[in-house]
Protein backbone atom coordinates (compact mmCIF):
# COMPACT_ATOMS: atom_id res chain seq x y z
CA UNK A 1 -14.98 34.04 9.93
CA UNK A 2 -15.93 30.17 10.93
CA UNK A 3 -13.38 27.62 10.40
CA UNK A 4 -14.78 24.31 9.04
CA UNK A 5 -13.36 20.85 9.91
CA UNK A 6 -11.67 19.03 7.09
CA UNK A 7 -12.60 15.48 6.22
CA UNK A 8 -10.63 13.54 4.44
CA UNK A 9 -9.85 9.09 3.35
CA UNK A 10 -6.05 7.92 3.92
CA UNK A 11 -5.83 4.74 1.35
CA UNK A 12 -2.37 2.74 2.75
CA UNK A 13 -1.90 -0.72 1.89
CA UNK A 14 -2.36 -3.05 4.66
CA UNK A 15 1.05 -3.39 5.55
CA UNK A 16 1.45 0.42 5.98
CA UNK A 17 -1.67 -0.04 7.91
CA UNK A 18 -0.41 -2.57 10.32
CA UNK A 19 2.20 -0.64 11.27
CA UNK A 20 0.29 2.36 11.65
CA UNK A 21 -1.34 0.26 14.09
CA UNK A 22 0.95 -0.95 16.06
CA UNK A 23 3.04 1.96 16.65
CA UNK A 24 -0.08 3.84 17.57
CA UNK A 25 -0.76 1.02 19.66
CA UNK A 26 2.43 1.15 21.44
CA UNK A 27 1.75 4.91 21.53
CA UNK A 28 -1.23 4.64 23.40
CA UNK A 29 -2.46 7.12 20.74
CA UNK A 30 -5.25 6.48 18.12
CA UNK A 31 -4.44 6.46 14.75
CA UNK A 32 -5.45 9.49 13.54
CA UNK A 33 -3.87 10.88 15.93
CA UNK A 34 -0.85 9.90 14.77
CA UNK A 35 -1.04 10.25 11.23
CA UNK A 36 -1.85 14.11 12.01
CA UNK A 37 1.30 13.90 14.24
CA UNK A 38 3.42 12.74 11.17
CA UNK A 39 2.12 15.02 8.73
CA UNK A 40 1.96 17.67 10.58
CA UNK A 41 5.86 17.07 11.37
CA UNK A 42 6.32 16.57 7.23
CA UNK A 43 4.66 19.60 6.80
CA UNK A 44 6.62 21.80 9.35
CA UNK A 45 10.07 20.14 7.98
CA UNK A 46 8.79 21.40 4.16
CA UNK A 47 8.27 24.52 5.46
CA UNK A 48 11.81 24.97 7.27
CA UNK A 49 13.53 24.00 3.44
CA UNK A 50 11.92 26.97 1.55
C-alpha cells in the first residue's frame, strides 16, 4: 500500500497572513511548517473531546 502526498491551497486574508509570517519568522520555521504544526495540534485537541 503507497501513501500519496496531499496537496492542498490555504486562502487567509493578508492580515492572517502577516502574522503567519512573522511568528514563523520568529520561529525560525517556514510557514508551512507551522500551519501543519497548528492543525495538527487542532486536530489532536478534536480528537481528545470525542
Amino acid at each position: 500500500m503507497t501513501n500519496k502526498n496531499k496537496r492542498f491551497t490555504l486562502r487567509a486574508s493578508d492580515e492572517l497572513a502577516t502574522k503567519l509570517e512573522k511568528k514563523a519568522q520568529r520561529l525560525g520555521v517556514s510557514k508551512n511548517a507551522l500551519i501543519l504544526f497548528t492543525l495538527e495540534k487542532e486536530l489532536n485537541n478534536e480528537q481528545k473531546k470525542k
